[in-house]
Protein backbone atom coordinates (compact mmCIF):
# COMPACT_ATOMS: atom_id res chain seq x y z
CA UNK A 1 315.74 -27.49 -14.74
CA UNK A 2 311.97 -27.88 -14.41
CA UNK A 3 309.85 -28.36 -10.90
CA UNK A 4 309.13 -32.32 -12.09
CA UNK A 5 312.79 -32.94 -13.04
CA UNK A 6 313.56 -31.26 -9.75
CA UNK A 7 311.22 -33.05 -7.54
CA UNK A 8 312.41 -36.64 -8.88
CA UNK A 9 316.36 -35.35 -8.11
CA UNK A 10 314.95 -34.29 -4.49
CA UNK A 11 313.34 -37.80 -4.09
CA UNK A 12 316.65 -39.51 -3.90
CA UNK A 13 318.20 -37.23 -1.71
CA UNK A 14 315.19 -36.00 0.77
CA UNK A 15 312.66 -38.10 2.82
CA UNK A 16 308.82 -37.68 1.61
CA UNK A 17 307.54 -37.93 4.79
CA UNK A 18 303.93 -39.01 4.68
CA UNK A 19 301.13 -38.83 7.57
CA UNK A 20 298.11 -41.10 7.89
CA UNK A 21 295.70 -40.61 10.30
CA UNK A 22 294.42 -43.89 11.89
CA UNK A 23 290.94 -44.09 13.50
CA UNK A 24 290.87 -46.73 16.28
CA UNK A 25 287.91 -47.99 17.27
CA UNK A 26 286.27 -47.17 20.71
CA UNK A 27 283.84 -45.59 22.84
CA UNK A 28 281.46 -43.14 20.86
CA UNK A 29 282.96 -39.53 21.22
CA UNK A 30 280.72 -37.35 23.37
CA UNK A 31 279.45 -33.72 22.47
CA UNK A 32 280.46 -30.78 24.80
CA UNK A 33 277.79 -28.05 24.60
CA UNK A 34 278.93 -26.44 27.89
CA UNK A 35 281.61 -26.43 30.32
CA UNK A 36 279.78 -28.68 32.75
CA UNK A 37 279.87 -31.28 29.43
CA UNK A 38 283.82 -31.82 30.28
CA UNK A 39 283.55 -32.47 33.83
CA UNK A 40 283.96 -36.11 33.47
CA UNK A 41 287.43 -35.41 31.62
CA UNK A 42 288.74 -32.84 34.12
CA UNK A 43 287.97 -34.92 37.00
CA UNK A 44 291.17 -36.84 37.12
CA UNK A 45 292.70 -33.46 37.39
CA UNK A 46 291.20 -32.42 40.58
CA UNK A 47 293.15 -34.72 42.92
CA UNK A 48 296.98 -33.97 40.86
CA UNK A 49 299.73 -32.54 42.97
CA UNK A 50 301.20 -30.53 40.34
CA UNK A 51 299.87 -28.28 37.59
CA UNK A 52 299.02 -30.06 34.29
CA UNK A 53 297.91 -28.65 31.50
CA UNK A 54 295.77 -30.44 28.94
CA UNK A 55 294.17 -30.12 25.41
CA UNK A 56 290.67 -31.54 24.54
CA UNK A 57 290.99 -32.07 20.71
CA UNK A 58 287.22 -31.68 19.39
CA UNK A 59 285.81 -32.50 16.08
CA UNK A 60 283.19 -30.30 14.08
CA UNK A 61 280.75 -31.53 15.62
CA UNK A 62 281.78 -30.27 19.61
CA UNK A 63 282.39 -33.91 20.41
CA UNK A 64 286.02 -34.75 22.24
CA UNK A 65 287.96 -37.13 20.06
CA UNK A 66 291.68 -36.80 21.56
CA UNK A 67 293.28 -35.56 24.97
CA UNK A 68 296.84 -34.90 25.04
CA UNK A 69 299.03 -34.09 28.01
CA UNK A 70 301.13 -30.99 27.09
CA UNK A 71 302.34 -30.26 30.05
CA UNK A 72 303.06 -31.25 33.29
CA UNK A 73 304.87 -28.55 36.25
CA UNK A 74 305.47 -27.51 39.80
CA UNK A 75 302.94 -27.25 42.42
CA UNK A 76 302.63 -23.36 41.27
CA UNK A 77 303.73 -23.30 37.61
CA UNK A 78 303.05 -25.20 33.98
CA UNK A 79 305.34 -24.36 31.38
CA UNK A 80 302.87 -24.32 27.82
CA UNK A 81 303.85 -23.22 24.38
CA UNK A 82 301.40 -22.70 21.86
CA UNK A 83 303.62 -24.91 19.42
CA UNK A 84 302.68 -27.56 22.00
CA UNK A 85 298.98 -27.29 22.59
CA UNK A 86 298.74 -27.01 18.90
CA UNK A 87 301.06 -29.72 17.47
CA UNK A 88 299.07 -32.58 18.69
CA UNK A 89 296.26 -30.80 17.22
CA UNK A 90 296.94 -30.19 13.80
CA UNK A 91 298.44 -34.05 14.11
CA UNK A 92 295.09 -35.14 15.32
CA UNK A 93 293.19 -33.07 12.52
CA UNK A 94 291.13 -31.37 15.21
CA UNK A 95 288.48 -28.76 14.08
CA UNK A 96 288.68 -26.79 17.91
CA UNK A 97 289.84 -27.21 21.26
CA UNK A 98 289.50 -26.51 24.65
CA UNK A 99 292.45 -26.40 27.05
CA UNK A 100 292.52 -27.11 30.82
CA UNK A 101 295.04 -26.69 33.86
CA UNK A 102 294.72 -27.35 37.35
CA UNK A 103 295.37 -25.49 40.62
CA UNK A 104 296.70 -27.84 43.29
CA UNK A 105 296.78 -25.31 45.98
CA UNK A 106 292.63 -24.89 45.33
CA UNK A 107 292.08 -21.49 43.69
CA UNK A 108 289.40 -21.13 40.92
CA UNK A 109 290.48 -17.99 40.33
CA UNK A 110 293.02 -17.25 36.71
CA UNK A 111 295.98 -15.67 37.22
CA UNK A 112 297.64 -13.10 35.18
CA UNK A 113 299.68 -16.20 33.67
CA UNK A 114 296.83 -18.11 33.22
CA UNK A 115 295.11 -15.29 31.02
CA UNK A 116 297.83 -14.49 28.93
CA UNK A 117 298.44 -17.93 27.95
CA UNK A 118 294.69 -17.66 26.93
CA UNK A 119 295.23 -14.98 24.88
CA UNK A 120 298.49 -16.23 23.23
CA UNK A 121 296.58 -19.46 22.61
CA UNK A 122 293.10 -18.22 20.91
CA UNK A 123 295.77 -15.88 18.50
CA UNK A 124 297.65 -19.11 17.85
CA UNK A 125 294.48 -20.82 17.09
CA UNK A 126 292.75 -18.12 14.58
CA UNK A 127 295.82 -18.27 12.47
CA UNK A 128 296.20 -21.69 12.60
CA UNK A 129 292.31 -22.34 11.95
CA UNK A 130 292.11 -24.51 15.10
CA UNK A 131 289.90 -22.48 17.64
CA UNK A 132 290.45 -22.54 21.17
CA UNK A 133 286.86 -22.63 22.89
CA UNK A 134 287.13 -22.53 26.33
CA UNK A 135 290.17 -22.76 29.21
CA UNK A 136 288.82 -23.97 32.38
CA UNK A 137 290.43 -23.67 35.78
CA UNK A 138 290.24 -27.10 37.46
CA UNK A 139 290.42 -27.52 41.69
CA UNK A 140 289.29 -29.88 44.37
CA UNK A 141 286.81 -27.54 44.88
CA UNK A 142 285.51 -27.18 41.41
CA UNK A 143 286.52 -25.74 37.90
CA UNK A 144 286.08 -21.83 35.95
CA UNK A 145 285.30 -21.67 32.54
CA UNK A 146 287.05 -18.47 31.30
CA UNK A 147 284.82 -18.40 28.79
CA UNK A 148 282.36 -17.96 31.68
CA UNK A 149 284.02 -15.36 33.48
CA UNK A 150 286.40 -13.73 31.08
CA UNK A 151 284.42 -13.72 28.26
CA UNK A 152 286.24 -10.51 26.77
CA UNK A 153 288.91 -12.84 25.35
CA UNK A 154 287.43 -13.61 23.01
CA UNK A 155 286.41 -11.59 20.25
């Protein structure tokens, strides 16, 4: 049996599942050249009583074209997988992204969590050709751009 003669027996027995992506119209996407760029789309996190943890989808050109919600925790704790932050993605044919969390209690500061995750995430993204540019830290009292301050993350 041959690949065609296979592929029209597989037709009738498996789904082809096909995926179109759909460009709404809307507002004009806008270009992030530095961390200070995204403070109008971390905002709403500053005032959340629980850690989220969020994914700005960005096109080749820097400029944010989808936000999706990956997770949303305890007062101390997020639970994100890379599968996750990188699903929504790949769905969204995104060219890089920058991921964001809050700290209810305040602190600016990563934690050892928040770094690994970091880590684990810019891997996930070189394989996957979907680069993770930045991870900010977002409190009442401001946000940290680990890019900024940890800058040895990436290579």
């Amino acid at each position: 049996m041959n690949s065609r003669t296979l592929k029209r027996k597989l037709k009738y027995i498996v789904p082809e599942i096909r995926l179109a992506l759909i460009k709404e119209p809307g507002a004009t996407p806008i270009p992030i050249n530095c961390p200070d760029d995204l403070e109008k789309f971390v905002e709403p996190l500053k005032m959340l009583s629980e850690e989220h943890f969020v994914a700005y989808h960005l096109d080749a050109r820097n400029q944010v074209t989808n936000v999706h919600v990956v997770s949303h925790g305890t007062v101390s704790a997020s639970l994100v997988h890379p599968r996750e932050v990188f699903k929504a993605a790949v769905l969204a044919n995104a060219h890089s992204l920058i991921v964001a969390h809050n700290h209810p209690a305040g602190s600016m500061t990563p934690s050892s969590e928040d770094i690994e995750t970091t880590k684990t995430l810019i891997k996930a993204g070189d394989i996957l050709g979907v680069r993770v540019i930045d991870h900010l830290i977002v409190s009442s009292n401001g946000h940290c751009s680990l890019r900024e301050t940890h800058s040895y993350l990436w290579p």
